[in-house]
C-alpha atoms as a PDB file:
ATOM      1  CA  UNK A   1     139.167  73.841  58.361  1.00  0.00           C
ATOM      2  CA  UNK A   2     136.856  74.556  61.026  1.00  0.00           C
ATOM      3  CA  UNK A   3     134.710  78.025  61.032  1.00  0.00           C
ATOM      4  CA  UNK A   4     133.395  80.012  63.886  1.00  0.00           C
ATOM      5  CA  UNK A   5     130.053  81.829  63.219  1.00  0.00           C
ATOM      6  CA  UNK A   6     128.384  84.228  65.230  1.00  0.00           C
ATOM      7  CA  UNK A   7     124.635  84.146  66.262  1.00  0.00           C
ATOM      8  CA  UNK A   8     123.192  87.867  65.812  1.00  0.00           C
ATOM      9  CA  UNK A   9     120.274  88.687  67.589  1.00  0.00           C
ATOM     10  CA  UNK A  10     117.772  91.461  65.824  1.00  0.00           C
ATOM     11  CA  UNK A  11     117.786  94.473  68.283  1.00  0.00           C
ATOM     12  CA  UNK A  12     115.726  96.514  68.623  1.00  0.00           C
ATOM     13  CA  UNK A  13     117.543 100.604  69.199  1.00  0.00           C
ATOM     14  CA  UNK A  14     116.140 102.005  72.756  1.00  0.00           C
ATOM     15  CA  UNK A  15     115.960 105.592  73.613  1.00  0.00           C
ATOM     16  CA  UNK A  16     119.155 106.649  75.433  1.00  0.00           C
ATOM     17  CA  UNK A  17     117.627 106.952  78.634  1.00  0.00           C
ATOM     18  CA  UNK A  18     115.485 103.650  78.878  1.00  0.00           C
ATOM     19  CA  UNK A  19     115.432 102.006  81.803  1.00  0.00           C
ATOM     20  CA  UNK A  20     116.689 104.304  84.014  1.00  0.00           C
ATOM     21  CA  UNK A  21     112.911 105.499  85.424  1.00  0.00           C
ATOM     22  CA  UNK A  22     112.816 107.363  88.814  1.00  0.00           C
ATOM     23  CA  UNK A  23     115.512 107.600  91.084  1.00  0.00           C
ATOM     24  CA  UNK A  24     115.772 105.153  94.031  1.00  0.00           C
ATOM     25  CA  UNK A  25     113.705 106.678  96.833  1.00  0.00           C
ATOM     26  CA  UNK A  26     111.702 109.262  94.390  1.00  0.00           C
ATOM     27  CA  UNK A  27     108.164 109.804  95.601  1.00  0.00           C
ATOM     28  CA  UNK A  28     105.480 108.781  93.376  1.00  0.00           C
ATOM     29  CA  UNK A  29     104.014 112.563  92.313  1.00  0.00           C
ATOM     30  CA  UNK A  30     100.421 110.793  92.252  1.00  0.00           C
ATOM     31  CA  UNK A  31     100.680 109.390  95.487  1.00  0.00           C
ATOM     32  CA  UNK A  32     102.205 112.062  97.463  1.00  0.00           C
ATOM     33  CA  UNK A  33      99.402 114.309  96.110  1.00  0.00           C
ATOM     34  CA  UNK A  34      96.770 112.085  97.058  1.00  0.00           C
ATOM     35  CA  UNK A  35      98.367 111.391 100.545  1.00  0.00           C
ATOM     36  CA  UNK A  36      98.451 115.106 101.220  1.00  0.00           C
ATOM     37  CA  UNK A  37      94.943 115.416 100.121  1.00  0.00           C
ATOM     38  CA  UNK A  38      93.743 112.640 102.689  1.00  0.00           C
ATOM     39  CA  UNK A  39      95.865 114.782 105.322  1.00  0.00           C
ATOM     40  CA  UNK A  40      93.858 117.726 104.506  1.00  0.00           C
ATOM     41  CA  UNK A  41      90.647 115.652 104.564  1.00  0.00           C
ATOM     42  CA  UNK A  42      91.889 114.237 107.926  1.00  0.00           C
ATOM     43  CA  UNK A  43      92.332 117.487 109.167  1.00  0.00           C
ATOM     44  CA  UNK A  44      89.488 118.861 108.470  1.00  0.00           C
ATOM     45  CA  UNK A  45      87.478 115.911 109.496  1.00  0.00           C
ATOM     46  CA  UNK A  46      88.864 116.678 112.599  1.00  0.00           C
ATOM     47  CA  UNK A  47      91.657 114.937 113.184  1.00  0.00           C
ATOM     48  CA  UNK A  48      92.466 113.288 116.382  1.00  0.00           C
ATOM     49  CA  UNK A  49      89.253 114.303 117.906  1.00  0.00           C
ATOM     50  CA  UNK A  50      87.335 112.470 114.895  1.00  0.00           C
ATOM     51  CA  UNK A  51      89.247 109.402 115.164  1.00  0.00           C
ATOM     52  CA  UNK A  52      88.346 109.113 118.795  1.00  0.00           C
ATOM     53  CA  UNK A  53      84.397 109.619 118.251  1.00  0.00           C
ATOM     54  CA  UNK A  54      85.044 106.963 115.129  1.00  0.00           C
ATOM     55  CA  UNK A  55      86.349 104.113 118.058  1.00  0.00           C
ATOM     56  CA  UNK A  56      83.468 104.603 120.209  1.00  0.00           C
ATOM     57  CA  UNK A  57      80.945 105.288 117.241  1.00  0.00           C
ATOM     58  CA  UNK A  58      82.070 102.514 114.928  1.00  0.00           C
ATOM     59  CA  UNK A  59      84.813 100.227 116.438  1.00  0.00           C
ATOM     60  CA  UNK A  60      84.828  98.011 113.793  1.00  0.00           C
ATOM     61  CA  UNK A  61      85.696 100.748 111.263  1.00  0.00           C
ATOM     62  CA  UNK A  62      88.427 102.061 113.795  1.00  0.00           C
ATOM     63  CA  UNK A  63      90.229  98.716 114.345  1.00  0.00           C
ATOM     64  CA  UNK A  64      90.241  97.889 110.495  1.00  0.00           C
ATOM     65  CA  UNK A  65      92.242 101.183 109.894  1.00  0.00           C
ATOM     66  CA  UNK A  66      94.522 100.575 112.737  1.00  0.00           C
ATOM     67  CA  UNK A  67      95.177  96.947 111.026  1.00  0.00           C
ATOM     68  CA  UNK A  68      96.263  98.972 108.245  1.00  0.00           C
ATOM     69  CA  UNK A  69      98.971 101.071 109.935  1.00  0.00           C
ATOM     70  CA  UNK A  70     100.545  99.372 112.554  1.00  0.00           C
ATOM     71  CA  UNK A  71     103.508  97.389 111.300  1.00  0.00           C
ATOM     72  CA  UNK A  72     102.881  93.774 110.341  1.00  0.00           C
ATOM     73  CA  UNK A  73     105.886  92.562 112.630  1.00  0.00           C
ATOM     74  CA  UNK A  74     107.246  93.848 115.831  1.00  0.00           C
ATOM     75  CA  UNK A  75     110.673  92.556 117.087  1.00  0.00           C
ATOM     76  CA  UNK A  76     112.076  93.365 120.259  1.00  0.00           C
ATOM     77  CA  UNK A  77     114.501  92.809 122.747  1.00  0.00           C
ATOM     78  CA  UNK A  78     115.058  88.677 123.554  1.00  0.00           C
ATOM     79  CA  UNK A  79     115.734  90.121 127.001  1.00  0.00           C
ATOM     80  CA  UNK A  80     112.815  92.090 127.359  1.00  0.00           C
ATOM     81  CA  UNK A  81     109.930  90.350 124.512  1.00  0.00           C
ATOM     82  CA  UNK A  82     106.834  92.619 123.035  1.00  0.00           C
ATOM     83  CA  UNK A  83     104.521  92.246 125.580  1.00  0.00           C
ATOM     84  CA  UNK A  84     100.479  93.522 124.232  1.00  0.00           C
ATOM     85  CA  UNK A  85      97.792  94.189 126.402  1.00  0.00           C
ATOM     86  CA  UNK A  86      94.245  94.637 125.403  1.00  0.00           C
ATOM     87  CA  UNK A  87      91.522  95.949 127.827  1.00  0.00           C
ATOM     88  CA  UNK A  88      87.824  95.688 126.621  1.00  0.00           C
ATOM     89  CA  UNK A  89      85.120  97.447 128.927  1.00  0.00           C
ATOM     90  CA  UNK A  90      86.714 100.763 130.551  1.00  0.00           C
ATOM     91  CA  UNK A  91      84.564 100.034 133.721  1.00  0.00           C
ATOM     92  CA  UNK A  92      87.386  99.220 135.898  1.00  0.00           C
END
């Protein structure tokens, strides 16, 4: 006679809705408030105009933040590749 046993694992009861956290796509409450803050700063700050006097005031400052929002790969066409052209000066 051979006999079959089953291995039982202790479990431990969850709550009925563990696991199922935020809804794919849900905004992070924390984050969008502190994003809409820094858009209110921004804007006050003075928006476009201050970003401009920031470039010729600090350009280091300037190019760090654009580092930070540009997209960290560009694709394009194979036809027609990325092309990037950087001017340094403005005497021209």
């Amino acid at each position: 006679m051979t006999s079959t046993s089953k291995i039982v694992k202790n479990s431990v009861r969850k709550p009925p809705a563990a696991g199922k956290g935020r809804p794919k796509g849900a905004k992070n409450k924390t984050t969008a408030n502190i994003k809409a803050a820094i858009e209110q700063a921004f804007d006050k700050a003075g928006g476009v105009d201050y970003l401009v006097k920031l470039a010729a005031t600090d350009p280091r400052t300037f190019c760090a933040l654009v580092g930070k929002v540009i997209p960290t790969q560009v694709t394009g066409d194979a036809d027609n590749p990325v092309s990037i052209k950087v001017t340094l000066g403005g005497n021209d």
